[in-house]
Protein backbone atom coordinates (compact mmCIF):
# COMPACT_ATOMS: atom_id res chain seq x y z
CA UNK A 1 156.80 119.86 103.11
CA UNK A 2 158.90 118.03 100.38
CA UNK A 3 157.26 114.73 101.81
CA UNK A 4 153.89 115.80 100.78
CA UNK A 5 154.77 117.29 97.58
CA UNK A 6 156.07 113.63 96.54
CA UNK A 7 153.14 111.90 98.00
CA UNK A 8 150.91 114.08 95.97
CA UNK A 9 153.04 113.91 92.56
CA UNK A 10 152.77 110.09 93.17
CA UNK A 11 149.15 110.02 93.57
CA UNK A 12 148.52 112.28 89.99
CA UNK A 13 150.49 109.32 88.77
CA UNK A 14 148.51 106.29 89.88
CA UNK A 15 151.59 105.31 92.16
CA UNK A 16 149.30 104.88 95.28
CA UNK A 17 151.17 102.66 97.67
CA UNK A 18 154.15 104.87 97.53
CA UNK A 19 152.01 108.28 97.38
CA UNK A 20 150.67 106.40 100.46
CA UNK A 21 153.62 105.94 102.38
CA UNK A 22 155.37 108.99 102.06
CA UNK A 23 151.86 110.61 103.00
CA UNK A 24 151.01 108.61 105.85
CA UNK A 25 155.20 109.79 106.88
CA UNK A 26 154.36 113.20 106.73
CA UNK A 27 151.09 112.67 109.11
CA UNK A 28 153.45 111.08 111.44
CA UNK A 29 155.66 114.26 111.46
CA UNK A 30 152.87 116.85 111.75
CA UNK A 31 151.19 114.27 114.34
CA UNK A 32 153.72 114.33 116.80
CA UNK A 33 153.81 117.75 116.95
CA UNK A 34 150.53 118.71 117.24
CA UNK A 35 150.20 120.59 113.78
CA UNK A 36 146.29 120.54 113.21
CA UNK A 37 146.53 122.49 110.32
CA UNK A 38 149.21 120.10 108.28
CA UNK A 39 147.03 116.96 109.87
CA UNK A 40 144.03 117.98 107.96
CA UNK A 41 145.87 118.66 104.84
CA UNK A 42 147.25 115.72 104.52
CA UNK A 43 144.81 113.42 105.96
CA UNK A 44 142.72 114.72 102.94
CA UNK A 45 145.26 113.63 100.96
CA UNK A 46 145.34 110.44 102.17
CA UNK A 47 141.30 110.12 101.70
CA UNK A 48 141.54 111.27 98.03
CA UNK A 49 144.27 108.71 97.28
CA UNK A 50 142.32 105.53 99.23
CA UNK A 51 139.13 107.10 97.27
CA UNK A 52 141.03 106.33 93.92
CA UNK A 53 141.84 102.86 94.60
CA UNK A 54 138.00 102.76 95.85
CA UNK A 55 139.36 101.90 99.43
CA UNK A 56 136.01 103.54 100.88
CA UNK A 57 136.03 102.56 104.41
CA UNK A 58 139.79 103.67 104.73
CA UNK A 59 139.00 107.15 102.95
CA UNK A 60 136.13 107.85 105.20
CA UNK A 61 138.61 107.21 107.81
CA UNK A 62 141.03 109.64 106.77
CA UNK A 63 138.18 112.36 105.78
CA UNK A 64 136.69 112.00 109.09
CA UNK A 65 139.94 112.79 110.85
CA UNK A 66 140.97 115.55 108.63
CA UNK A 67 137.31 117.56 109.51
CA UNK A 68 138.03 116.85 113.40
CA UNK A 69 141.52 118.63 112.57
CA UNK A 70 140.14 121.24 110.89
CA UNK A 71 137.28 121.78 113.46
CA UNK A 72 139.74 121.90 116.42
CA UNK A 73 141.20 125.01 114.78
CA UNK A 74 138.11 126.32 114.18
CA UNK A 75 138.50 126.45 110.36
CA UNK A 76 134.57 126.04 109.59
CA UNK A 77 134.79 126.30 105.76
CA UNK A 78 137.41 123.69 105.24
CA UNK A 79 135.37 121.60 107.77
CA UNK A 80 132.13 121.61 105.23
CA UNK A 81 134.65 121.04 102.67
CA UNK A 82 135.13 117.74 104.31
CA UNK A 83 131.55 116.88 105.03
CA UNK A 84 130.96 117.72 101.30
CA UNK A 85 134.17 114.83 100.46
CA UNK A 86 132.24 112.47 102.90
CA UNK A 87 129.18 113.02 101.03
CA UNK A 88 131.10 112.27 98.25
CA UNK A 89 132.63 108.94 99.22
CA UNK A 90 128.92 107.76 100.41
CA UNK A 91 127.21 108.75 97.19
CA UNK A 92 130.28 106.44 94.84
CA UNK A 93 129.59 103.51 97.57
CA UNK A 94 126.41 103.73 96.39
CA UNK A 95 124.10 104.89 100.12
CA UNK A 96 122.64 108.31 98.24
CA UNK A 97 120.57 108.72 101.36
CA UNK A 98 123.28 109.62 104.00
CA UNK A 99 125.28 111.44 100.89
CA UNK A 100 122.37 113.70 101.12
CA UNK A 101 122.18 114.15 104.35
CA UNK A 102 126.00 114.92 104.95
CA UNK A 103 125.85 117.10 101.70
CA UNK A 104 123.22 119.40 103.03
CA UNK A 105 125.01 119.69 106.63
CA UNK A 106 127.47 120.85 104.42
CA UNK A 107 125.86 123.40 102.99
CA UNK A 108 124.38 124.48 106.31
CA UNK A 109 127.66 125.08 107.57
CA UNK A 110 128.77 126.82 104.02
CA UNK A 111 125.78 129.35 104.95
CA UNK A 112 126.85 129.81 108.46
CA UNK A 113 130.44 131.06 107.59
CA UNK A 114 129.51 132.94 103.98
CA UNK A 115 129.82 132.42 99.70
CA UNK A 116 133.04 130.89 98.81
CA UNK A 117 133.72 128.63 95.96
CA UNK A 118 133.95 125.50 97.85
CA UNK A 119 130.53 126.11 98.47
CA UNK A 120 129.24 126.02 95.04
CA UNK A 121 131.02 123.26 94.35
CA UNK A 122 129.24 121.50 97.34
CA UNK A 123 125.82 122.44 95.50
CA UNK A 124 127.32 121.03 91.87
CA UNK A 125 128.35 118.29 93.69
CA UNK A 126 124.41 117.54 95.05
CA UNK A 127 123.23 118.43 91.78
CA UNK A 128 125.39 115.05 90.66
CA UNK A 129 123.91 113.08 93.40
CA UNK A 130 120.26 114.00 92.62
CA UNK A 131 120.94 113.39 89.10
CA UNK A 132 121.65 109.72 90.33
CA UNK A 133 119.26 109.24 92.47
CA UNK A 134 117.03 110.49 89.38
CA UNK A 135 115.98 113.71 90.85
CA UNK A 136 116.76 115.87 87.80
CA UNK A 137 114.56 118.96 88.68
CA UNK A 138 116.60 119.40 91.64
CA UNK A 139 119.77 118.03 89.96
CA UNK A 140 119.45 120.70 86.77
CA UNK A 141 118.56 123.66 89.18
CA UNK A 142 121.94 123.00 91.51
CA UNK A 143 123.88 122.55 88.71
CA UNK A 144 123.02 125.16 86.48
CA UNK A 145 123.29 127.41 90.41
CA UNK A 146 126.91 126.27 90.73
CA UNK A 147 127.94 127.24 87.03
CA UNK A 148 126.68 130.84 87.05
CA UNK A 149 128.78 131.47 90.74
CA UNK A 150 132.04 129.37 89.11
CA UNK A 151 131.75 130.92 86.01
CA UNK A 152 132.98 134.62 87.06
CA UNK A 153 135.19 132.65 89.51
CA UNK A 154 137.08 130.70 86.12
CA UNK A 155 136.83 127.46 89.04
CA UNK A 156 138.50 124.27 87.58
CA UNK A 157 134.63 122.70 88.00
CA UNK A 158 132.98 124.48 85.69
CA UNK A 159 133.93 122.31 82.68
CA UNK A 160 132.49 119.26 84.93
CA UNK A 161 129.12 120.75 85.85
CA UNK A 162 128.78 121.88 82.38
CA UNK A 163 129.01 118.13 81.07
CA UNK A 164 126.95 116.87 84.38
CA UNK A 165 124.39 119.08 83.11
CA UNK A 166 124.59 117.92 79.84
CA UNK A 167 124.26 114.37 80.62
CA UNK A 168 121.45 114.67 83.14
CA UNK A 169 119.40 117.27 79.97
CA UNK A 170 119.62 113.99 77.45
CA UNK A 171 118.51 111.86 80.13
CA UNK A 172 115.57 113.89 81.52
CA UNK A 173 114.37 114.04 77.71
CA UNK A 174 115.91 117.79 76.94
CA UNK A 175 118.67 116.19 74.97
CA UNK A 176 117.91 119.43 72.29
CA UNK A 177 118.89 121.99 75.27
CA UNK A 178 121.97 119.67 75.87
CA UNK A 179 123.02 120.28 72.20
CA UNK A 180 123.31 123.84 72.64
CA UNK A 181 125.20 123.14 75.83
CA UNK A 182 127.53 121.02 73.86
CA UNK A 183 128.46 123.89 71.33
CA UNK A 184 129.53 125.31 74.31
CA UNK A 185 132.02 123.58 75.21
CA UNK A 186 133.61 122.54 72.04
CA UNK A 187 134.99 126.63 72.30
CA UNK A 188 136.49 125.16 75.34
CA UNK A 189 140.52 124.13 75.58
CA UNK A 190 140.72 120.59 76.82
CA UNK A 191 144.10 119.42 77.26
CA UNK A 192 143.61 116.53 79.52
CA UNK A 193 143.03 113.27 78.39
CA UNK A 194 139.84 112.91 80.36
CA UNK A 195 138.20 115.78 79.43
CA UNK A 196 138.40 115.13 75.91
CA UNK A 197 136.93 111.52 76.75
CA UNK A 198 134.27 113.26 79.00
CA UNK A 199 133.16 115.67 76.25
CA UNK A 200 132.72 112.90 73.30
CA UNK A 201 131.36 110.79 75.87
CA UNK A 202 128.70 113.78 75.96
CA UNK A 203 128.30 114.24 72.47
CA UNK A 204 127.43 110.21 72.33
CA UNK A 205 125.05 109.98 74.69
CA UNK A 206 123.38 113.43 73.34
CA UNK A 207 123.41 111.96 69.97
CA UNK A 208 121.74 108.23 71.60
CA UNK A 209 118.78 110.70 72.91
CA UNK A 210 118.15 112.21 69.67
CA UNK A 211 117.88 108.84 67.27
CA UNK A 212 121.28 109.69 65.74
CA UNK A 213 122.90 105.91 66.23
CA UNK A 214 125.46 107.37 63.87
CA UNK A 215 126.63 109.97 64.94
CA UNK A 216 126.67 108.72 68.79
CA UNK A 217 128.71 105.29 67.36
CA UNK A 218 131.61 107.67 65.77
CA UNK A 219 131.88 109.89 69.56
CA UNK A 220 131.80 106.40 71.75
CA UNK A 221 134.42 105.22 69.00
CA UNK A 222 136.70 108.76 69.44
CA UNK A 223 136.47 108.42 73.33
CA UNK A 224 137.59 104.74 72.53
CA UNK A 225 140.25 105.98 70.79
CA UNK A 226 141.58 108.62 73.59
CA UNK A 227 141.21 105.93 76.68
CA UNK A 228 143.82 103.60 74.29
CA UNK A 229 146.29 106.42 73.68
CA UNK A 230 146.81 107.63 76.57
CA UNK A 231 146.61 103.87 78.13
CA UNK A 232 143.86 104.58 80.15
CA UNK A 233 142.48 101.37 80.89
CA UNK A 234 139.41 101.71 82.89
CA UNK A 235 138.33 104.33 80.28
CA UNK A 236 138.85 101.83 77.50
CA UNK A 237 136.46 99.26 79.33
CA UNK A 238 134.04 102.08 79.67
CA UNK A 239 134.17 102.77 75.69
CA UNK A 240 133.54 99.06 75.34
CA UNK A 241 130.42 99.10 77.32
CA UNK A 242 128.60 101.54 75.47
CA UNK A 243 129.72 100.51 72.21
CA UNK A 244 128.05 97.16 73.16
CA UNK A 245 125.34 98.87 74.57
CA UNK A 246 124.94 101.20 71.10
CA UNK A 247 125.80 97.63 68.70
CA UNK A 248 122.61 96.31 70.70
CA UNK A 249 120.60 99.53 70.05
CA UNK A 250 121.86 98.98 66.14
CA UNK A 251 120.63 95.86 66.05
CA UNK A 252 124.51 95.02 65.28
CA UNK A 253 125.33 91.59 66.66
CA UNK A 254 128.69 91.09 65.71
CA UNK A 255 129.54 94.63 67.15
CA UNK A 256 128.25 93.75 70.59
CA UNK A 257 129.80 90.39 70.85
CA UNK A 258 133.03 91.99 69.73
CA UNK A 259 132.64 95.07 72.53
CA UNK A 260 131.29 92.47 75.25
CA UNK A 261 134.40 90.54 74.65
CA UNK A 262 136.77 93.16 74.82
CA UNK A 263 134.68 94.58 77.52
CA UNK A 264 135.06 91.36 79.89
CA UNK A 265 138.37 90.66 79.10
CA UNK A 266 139.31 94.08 80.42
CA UNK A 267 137.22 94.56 82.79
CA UNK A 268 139.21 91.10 84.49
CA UNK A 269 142.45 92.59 83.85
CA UNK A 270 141.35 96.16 85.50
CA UNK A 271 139.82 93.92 88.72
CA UNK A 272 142.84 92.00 88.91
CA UNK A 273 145.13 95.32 89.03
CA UNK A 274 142.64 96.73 91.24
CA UNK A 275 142.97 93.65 93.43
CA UNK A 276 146.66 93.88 93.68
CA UNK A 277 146.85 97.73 94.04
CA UNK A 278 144.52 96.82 97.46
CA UNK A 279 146.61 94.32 98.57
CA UNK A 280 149.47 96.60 97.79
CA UNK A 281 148.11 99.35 99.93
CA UNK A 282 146.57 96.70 102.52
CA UNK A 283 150.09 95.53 102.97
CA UNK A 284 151.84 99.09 103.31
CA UNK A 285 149.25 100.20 105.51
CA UNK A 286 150.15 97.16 108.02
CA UNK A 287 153.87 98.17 107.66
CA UNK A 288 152.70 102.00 108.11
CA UNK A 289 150.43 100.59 111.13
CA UNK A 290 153.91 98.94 113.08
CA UNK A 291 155.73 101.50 112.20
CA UNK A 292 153.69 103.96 114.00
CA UNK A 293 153.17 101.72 117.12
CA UNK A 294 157.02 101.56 117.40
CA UNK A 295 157.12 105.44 117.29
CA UNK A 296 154.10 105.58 120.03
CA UNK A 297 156.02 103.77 122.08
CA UNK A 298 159.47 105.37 121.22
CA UNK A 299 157.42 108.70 122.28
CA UNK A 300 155.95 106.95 125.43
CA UNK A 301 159.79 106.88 126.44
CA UNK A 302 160.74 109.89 125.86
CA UNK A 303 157.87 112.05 127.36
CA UNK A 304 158.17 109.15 130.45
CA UNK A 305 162.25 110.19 131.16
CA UNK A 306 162.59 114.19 129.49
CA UNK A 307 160.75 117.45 129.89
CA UNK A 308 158.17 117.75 127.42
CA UNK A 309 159.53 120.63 125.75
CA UNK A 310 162.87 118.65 125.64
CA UNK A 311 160.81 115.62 124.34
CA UNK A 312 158.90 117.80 121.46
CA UNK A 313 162.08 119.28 119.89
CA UNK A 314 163.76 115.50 120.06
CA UNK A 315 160.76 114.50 118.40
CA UNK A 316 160.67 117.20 115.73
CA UNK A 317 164.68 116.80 115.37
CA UNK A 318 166.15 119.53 116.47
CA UNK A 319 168.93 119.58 118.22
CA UNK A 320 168.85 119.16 122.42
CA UNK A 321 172.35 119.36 123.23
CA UNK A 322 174.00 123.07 122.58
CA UNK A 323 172.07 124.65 124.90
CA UNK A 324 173.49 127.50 127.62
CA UNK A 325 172.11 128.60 130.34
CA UNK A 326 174.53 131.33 132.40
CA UNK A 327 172.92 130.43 135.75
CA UNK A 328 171.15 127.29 136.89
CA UNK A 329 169.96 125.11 139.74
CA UNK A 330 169.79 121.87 139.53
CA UNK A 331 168.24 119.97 142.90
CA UNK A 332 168.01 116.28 143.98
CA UNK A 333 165.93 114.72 146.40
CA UNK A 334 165.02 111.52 148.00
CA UNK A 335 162.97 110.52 151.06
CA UNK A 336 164.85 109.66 154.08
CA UNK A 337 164.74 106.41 155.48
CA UNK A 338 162.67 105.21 152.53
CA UNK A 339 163.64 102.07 152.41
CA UNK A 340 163.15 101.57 155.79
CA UNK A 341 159.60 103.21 155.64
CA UNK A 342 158.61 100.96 152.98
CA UNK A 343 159.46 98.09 155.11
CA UNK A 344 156.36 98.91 157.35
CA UNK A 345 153.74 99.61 154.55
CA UNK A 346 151.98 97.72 151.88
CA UNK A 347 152.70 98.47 148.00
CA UNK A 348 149.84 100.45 147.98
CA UNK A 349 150.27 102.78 150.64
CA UNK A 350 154.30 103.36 149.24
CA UNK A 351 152.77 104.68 145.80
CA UNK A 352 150.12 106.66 147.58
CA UNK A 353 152.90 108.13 149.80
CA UNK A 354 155.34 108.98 146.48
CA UNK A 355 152.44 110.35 144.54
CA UNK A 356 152.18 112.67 147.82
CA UNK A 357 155.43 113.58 148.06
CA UNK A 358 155.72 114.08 144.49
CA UNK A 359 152.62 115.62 143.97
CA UNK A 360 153.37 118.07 146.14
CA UNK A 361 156.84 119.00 144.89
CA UNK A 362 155.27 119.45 141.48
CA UNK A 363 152.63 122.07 143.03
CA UNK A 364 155.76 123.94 144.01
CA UNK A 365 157.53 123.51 141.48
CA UNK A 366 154.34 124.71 138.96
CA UNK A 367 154.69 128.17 141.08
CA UNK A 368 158.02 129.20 141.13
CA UNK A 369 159.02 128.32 137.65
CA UNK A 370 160.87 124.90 138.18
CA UNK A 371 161.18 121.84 135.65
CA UNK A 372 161.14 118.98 136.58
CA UNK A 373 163.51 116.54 134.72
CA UNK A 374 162.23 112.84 136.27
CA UNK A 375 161.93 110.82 138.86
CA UNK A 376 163.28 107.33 139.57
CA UNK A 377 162.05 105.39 142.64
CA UNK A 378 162.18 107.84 145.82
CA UNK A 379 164.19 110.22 144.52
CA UNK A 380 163.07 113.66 142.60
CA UNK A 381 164.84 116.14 139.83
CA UNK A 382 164.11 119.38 138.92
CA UNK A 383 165.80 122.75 137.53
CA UNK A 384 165.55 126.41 137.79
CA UNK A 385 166.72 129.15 135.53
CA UNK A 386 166.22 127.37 132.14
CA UNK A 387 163.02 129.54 131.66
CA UNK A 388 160.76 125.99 130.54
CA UNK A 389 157.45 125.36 131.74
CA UNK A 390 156.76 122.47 134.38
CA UNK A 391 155.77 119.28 132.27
């Protein structure tokens, strides 16, 4: 849907209230018509873009209702997929231990259902998480697992693992191994921005593990370099840190109070954006929110007074009013002598005698193929011979 498809381009270009509300529109749509399959892919969507303004809370939220979606069509390998993106959320909020645990349900139910890419990327992405949580036996083994199945598979990850496994080899004291590893990649097209960052940013911290201050001061200052072309802000604070963090290492004061400066200063300027973007997204998710009541209630209406199939194509805008039927019956009925019945009995006992009356007409109707349209007070509406199934 076109909807989407702007949401999305939004979101690749940091525009996240309005990737937001076009995204949240499109859940509305696919919502009200029951579309399980369109409500998990872009409830997903609407997790990774709360998960890039580090809305956590909110993109559980929306990963949690996409797996639901997915598991009430029975779609078990896009259901891990999600487990493994809830895993992923827990682990950058910092609570490792029930990343873990969601991670390996993930790749429980990646087992159950067979080898697929998204499972291997599951294991890279627990090889990440125990390379946090300073686990790097396990952390090198399911990262170096996921690389030889993506490999063959030419998966977008690879490049990712490779410098995962990289930085996790300097740090677990095989920075030698990791130098090999970079040669690698350096054969490797990067066009992106990011990936050029990530790969220096490897080469630096490589270079840190082997003594070679150097070296390591001229990659931080490249990676520097890329974050400020391309604008990338929180990058550039990033460069700043470990170039105050190398200075220190150097024994070069003027270079870390110089990089510590520049390094506060923008890390201020990213929180403040960071605040706003929130209260940006805070804001249209309150608009989103009334909007949505209003359309539960505009709903309520209209399944309340029309057939539901009627109701469902008003709802998904098609049109309600050029239909032909060549023969019809239409019936009315009302209870004789209601009002005078309802004289002699309580305001309980009148409901329990409609709901009687008009429980029973719906029984018959349900058999022989009858809709019925509504009912107002005592009196009851149905049609035959429009071929629509009793709401």
């Amino acid at each position: 849907m076109e909807l989407v498809k702007k949401g999305m381009a939004h979101a690749e270009r940091g525009e996240f209230p309005e990737a937001l509300e076009l995204l949240q529109r499109a859940l509305t749509m696919y919502t009200d018509v029951q579309d399980d399959k369109n409500i998990a892919e872009v409830s997903s969507g609407i997790a990774i873009v709360y998960a890039n303004t580090s809305s956590y809370p909110e993109s559980l939220q929306f990963f949690e209702h996409a797996k639901e979606a997915y598991e009430r069509i029975g779609d078990l390998k896009q259901t891990a997929a999600m487990l493994s993106s809830i895993a992923g959320v827990h682990s950058e909020s910092g609570d490792f231990a029930r990343s873990h645990q969601l991670m390996q349900q993930a790749l429980d139910l990646f087992d159950e259902v067979g080898e697929s890419a998204a499972k291997w990327v599951a294991v890279g992405n627990l090889g990440i998480l125990c390379a946090k949580e300073k686990n790097f036996d396990d952390a090198l083994q399911h990262l170096r697992m996921a690389i030889d199945k993506l490999v063959p598979l030419k998966h977008h990850n690879v490049f990712w693992f490779k410098t995962e496994l990289g930085l996790t080899l300097a740090e677990s004291g095989s920075a030698e191994v990791a130098r090999l590893l970079i040669d690698e990649l350096d054969q490797t097209p990067l066009d992106q921005p990011i990936e050029q960052i990530a790969l220096s940013n490897l080469k630096a911290n490589v270079e840190q593990a082997l003594n070679d201050l150097d070296s390591a001061l001229l990659s931080f200052q490249n990676s520097l370099h890329i974050a400020q072309t391309h604008g990338m802000l929180s990058r550039v604070a990033d460069a700043h840190l470990c170039l105050r963090d190398l200075a220190l290492q150097r024994n070069d004061f003027a270079a870390y109070v110089e990089h510590n400066n520049e390094f506060m200063r923008i890390e201020a300027e990213v929180r403040g954006k960071e605040t706003s973007l929130k209260l940006a997204m805070h804001a249209k998710e309150k608009e989103l929110s009334a909007e949505r009541g209003e359309r539960e209630r505009e709903r309520a209406l209209l399944y309340g007074a029309l057939p539901k199939h009627i109701a469902d194509r008003m709802i998904r805008g098609d049109s309600v009013s050029g239909d032909h039927f060549d023969e019809t019956s239409v019936l009315f009925l009302d209870v004789v002598g209601f009002t005078t019945i309802s004289d002699t009995l309580s305001p309980t006992e009148t409901v329990q005698l409609l709901e009687s009356v008009f429980g029973e007409l719906d029984r018959v109707c349900g058999q022989n193929n009858i809709t019925k349209i509504k009912t107002i007070g005592d009196s009851y509406m149905a049609v035959a011979g429009v071929d629509a199934p009793l709401i």
